[in-house]
PDB file of N, CA and C in Angstrom:
ATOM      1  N   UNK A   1       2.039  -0.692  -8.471  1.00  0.00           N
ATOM      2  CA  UNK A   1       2.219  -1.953  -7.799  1.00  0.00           C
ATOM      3  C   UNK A   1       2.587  -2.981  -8.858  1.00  0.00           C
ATOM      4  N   UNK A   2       3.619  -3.941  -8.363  1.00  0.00           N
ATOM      5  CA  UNK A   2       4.088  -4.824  -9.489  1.00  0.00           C
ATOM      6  C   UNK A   2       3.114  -5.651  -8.999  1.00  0.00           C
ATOM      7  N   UNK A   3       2.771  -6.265 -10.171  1.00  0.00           N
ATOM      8  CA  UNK A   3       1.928  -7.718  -9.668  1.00  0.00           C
ATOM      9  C   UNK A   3       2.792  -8.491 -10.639  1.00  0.00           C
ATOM     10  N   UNK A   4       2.935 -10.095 -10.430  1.00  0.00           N
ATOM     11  CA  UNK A   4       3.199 -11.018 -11.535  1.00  0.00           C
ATOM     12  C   UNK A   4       2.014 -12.280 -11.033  1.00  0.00           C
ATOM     13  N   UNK A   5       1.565 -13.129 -12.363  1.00  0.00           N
ATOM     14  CA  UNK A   5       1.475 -14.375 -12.712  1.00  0.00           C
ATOM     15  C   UNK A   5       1.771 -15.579 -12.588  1.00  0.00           C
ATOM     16  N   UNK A   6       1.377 -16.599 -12.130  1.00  0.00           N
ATOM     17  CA  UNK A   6       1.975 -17.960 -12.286  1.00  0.00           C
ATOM     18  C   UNK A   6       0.820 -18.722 -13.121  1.00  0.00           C
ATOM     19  N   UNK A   7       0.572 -18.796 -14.233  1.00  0.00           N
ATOM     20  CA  UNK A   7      -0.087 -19.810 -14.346  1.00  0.00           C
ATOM     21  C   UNK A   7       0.128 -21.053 -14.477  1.00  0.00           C
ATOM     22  N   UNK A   8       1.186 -21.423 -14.079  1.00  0.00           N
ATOM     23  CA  UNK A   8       1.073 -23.375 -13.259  1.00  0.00           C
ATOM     24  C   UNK A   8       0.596 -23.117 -12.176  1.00  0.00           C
ATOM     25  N   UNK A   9       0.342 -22.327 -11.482  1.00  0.00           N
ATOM     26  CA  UNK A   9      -0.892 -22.102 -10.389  1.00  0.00           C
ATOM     27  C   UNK A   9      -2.291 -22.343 -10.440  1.00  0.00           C
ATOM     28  N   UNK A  10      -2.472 -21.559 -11.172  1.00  0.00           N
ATOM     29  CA  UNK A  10      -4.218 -21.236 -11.619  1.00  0.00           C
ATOM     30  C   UNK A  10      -4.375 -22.557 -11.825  1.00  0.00           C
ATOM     31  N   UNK A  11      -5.847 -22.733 -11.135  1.00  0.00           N
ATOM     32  CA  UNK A  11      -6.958 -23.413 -11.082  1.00  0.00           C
ATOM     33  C   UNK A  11      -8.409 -23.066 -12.230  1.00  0.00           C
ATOM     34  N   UNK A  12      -8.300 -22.058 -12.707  1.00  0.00           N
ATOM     35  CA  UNK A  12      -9.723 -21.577 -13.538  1.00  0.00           C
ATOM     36  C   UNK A  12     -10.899 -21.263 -12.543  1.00  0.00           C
ATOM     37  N   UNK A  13     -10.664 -20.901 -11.359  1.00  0.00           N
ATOM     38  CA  UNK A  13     -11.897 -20.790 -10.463  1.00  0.00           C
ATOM     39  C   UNK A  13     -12.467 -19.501 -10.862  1.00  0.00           C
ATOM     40  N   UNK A  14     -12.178 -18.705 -11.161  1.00  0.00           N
ATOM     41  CA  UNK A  14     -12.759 -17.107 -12.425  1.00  0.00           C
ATOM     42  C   UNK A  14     -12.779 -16.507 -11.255  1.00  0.00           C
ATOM     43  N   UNK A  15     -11.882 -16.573  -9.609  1.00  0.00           N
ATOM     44  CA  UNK A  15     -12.367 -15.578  -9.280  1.00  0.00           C
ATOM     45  C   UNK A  15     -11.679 -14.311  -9.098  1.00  0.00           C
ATOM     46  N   UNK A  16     -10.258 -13.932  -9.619  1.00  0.00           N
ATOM     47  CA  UNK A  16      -9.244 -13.063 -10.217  1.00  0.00           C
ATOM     48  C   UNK A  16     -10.030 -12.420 -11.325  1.00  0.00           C
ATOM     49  N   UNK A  17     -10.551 -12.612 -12.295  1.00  0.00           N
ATOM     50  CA  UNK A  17     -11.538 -11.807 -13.252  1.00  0.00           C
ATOM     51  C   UNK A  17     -12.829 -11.589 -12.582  1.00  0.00           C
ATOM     52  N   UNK A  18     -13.616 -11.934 -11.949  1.00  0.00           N
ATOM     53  CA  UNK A  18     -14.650 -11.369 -11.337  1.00  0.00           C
ATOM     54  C   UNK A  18     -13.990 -10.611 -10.209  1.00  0.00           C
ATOM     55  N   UNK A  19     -13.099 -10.786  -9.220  1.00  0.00           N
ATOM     56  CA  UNK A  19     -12.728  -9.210  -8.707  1.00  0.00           C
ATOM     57  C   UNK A  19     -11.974  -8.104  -9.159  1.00  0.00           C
ATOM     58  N   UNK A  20     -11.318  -8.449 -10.519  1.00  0.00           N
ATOM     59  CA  UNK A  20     -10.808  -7.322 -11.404  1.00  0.00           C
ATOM     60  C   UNK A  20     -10.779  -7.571 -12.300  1.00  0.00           C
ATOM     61  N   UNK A  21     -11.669  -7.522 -13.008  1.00  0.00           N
ATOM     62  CA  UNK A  21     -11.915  -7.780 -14.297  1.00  0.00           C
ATOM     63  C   UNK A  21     -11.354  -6.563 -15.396  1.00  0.00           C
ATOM     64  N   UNK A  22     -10.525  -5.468 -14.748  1.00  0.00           N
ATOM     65  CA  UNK A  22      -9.699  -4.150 -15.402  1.00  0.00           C
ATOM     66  C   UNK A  22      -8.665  -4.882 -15.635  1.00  0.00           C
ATOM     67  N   UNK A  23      -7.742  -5.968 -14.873  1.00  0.00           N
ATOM     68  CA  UNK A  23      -6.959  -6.615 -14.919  1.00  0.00           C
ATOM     69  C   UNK A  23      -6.708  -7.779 -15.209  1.00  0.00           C
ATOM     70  N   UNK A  24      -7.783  -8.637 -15.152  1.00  0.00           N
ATOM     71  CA  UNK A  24      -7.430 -10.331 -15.032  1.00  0.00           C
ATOM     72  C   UNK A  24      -8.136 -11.117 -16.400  1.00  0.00           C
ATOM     73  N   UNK A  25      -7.648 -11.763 -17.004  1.00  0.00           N
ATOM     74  CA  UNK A  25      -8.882 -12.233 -17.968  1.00  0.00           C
ATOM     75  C   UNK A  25      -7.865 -14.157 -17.824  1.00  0.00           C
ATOM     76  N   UNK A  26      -8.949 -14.290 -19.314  1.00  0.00           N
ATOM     77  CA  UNK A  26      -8.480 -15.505 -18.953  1.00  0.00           C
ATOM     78  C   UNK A  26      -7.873 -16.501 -20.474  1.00  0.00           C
ATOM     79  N   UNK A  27      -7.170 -17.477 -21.249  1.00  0.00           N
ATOM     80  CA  UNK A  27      -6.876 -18.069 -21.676  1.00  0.00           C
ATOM     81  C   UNK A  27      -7.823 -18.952 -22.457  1.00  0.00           C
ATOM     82  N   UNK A  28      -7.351 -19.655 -23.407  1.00  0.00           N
ATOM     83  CA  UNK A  28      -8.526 -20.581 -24.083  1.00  0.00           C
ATOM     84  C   UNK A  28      -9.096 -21.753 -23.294  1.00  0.00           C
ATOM     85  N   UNK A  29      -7.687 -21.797 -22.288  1.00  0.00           N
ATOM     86  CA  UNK A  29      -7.831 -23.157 -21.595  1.00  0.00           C
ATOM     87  C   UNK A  29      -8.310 -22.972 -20.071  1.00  0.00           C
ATOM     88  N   UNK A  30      -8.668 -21.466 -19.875  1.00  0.00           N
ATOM     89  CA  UNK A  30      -9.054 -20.879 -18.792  1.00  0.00           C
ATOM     90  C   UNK A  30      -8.179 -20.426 -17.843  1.00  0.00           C
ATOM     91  N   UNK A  31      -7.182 -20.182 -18.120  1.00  0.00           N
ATOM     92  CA  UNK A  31      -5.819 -19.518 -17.190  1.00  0.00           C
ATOM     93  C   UNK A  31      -5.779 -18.717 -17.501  1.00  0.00           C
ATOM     94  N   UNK A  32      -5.053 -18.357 -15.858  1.00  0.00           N
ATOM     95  CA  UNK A  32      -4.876 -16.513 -15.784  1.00  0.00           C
ATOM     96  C   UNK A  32      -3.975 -16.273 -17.028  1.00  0.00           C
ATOM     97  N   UNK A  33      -4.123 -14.605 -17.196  1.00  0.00           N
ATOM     98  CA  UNK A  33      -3.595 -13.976 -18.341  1.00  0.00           C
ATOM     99  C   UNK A  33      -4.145 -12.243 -17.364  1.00  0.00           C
ATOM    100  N   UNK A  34      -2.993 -11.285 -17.977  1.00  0.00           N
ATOM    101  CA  UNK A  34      -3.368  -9.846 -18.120  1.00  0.00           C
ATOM    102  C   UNK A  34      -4.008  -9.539 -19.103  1.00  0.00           C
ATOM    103  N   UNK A  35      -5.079  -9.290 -18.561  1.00  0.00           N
ATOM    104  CA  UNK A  35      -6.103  -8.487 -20.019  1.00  0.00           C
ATOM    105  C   UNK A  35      -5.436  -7.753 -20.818  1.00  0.00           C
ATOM    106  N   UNK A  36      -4.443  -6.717 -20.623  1.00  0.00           N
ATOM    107  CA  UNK A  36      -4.207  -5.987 -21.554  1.00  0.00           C
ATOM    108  C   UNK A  36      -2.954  -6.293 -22.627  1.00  0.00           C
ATOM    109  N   UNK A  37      -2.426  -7.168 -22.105  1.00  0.00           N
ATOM    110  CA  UNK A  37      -1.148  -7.944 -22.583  1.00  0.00           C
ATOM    111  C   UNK A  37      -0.694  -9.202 -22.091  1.00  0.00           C
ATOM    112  N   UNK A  38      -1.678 -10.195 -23.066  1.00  0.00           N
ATOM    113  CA  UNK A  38      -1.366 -11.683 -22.227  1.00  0.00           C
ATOM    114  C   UNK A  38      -0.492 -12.451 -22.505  1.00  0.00           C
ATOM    115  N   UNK A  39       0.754 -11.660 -23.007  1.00  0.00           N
ATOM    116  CA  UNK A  39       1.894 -12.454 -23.419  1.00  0.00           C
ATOM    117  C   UNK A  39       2.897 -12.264 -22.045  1.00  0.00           C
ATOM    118  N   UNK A  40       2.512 -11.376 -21.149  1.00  0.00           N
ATOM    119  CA  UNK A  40       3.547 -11.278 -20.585  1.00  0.00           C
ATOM    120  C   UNK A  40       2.734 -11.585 -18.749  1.00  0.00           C
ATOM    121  N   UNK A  41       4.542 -12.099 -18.052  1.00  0.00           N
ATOM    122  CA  UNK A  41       3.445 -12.761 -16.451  1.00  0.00           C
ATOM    123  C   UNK A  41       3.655 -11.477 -15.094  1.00  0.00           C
ATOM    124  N   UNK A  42       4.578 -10.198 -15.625  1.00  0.00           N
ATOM    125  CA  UNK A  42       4.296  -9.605 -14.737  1.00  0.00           C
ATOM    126  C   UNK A  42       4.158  -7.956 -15.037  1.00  0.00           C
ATOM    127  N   UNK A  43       3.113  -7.098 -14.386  1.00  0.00           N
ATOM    128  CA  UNK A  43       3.131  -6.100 -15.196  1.00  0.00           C
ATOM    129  C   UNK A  43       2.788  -5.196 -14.240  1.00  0.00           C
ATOM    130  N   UNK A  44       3.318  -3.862 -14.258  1.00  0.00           N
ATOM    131  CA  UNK A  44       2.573  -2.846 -13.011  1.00  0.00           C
ATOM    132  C   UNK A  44       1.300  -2.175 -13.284  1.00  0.00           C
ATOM    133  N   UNK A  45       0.641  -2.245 -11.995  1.00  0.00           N
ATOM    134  CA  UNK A  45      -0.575  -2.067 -12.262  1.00  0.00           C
ATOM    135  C   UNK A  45      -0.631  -0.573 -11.993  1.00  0.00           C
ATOM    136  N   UNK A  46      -1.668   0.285 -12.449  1.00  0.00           N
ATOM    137  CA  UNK A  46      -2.075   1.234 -12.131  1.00  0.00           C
ATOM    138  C   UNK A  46      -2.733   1.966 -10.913  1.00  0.00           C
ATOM    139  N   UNK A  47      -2.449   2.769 -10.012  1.00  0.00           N
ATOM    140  CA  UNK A  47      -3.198   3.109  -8.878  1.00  0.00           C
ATOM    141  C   UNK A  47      -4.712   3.111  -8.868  1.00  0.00           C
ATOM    142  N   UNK A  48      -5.313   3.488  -9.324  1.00  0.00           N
ATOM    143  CA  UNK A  48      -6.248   3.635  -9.418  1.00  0.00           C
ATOM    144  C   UNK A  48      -7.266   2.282  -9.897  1.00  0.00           C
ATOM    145  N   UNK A  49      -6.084   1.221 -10.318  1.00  0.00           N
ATOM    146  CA  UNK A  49      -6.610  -0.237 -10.253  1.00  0.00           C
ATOM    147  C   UNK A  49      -6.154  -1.166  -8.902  1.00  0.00           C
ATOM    148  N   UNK A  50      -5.102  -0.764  -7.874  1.00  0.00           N
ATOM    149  CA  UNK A  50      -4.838  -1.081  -6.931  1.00  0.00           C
ATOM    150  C   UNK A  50      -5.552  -1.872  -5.970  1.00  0.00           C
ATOM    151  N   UNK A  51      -6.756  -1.441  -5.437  1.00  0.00           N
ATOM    152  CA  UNK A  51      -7.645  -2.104  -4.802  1.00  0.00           C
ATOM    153  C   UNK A  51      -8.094  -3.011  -5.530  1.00  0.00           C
ATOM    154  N   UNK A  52      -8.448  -3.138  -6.804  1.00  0.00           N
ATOM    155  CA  UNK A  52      -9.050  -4.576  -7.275  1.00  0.00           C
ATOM    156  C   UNK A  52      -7.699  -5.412  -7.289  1.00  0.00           C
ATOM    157  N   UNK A  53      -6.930  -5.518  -7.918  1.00  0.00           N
ATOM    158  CA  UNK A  53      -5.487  -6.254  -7.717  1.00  0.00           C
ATOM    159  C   UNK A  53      -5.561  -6.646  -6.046  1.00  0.00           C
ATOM    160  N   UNK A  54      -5.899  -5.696  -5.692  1.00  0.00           N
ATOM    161  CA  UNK A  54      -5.439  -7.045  -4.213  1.00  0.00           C
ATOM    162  C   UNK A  54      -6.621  -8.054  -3.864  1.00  0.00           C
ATOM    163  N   UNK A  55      -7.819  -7.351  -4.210  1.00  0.00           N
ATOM    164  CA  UNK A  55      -8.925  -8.064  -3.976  1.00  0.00           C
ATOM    165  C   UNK A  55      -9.099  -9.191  -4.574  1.00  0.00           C
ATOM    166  N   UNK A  56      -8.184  -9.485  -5.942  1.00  0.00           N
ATOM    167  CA  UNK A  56      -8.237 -10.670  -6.286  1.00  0.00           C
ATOM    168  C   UNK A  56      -7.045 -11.336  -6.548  1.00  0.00           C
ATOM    169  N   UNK A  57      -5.844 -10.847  -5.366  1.00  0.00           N
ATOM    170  CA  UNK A  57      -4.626 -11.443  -4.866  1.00  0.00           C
ATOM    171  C   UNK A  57      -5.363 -12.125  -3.735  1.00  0.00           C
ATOM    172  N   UNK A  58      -5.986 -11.538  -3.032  1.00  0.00           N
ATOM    173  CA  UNK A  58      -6.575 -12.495  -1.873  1.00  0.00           C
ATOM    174  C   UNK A  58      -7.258 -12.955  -1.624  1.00  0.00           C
ATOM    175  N   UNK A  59      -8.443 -12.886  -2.651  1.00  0.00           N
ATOM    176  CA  UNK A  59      -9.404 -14.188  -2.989  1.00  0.00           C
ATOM    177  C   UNK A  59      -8.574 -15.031  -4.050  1.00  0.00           C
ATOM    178  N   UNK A  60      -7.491 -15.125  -4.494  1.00  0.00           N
ATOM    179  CA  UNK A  60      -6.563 -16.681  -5.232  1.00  0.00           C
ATOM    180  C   UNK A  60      -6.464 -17.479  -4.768  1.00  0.00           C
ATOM    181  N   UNK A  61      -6.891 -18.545  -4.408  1.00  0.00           N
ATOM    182  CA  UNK A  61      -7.155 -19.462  -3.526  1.00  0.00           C
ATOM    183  C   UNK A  61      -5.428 -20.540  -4.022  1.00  0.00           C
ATOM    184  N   UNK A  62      -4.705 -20.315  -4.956  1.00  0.00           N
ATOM    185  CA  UNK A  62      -3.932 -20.973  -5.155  1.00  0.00           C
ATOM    186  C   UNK A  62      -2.395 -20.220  -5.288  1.00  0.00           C
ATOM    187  N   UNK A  63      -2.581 -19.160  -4.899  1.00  0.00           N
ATOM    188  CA  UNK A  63      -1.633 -17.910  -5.044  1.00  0.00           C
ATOM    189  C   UNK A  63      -0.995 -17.689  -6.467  1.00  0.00           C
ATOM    190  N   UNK A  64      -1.867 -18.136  -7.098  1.00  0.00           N
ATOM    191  CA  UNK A  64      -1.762 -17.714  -8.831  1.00  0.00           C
ATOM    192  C   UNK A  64      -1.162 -16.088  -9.127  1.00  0.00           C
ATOM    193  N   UNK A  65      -1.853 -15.128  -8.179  1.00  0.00           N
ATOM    194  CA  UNK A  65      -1.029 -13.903  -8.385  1.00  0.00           C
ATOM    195  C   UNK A  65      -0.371 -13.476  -7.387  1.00  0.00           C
ATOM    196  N   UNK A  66       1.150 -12.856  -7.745  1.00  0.00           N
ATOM    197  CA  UNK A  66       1.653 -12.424  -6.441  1.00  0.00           C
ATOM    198  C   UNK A  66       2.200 -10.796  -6.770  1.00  0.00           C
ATOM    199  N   UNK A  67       1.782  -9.999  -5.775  1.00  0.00           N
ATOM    200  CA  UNK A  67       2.326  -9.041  -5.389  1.00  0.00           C
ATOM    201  C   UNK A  67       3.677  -8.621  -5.229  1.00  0.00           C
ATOM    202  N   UNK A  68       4.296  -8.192  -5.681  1.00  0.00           N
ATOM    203  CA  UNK A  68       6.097  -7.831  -5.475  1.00  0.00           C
ATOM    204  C   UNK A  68       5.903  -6.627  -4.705  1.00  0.00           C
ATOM    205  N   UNK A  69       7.097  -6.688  -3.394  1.00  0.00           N
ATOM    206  CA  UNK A  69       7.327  -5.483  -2.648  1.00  0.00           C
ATOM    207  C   UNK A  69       8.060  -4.597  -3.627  1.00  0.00           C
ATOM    208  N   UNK A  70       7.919  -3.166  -4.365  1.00  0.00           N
ATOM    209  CA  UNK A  70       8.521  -2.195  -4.635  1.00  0.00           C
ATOM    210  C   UNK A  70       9.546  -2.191  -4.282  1.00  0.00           C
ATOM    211  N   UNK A  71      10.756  -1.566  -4.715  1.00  0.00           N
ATOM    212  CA  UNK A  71      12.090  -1.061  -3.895  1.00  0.00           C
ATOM    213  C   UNK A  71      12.512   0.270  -4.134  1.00  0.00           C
ATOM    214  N   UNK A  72      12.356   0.785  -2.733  1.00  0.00           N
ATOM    215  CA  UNK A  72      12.477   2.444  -2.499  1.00  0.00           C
ATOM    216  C   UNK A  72      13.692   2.797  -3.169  1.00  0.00           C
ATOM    217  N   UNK A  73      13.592   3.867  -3.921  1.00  0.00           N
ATOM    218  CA  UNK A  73      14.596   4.719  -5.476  1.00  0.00           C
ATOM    219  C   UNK A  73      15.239   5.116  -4.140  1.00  0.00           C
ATOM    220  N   UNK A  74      16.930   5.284  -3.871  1.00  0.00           N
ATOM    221  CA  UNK A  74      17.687   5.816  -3.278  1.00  0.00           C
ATOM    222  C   UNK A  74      17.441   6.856  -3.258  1.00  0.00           C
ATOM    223  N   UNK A  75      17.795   7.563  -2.218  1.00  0.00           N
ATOM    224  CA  UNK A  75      17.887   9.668  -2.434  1.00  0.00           C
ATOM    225  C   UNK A  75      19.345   9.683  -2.145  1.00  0.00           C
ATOM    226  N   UNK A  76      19.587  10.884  -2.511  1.00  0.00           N
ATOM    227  CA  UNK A  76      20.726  11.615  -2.839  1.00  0.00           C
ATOM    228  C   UNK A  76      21.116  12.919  -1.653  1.00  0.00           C
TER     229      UNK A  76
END
């Protein structure tokens, strides 16, 4: 799942790191950031981290993170 970032969104309400804290951390100034690489605003997440990513796509009270629809690989 692609997720990306806005932090001119974020508010600092911590609650993107308290529902995935595998994924979400936070800045000096308290903005969102990817834990594992906070230089960058959009990154695919892992299945098996899936459910927390949404859980704290939809507790964002400011839509700080957004979800990208995939696009189905053509067949042949």
């Amino acid at each position: 799942m692609l997720t990306r970032i806005i932090p001119e969104n974020c508010i600092a309400c911590g609650l993107c790191q308290i529902k995935a804290p595998d994924i979400f951390d936070y800045d000096a100034e308290g903005i969102v950031i990817f834990k594992n690489d906070p230089e960058v605003l959009s990154q695919m997440i892992p299945s098996d981290l899936e459910e927390q990513c949404m859980t704290a796509y939809k507790k964002c009270p400011t839509r700080a993170i957004i979800i990208e629809k995939e696009k189905a690989t053509p067949t042949n």
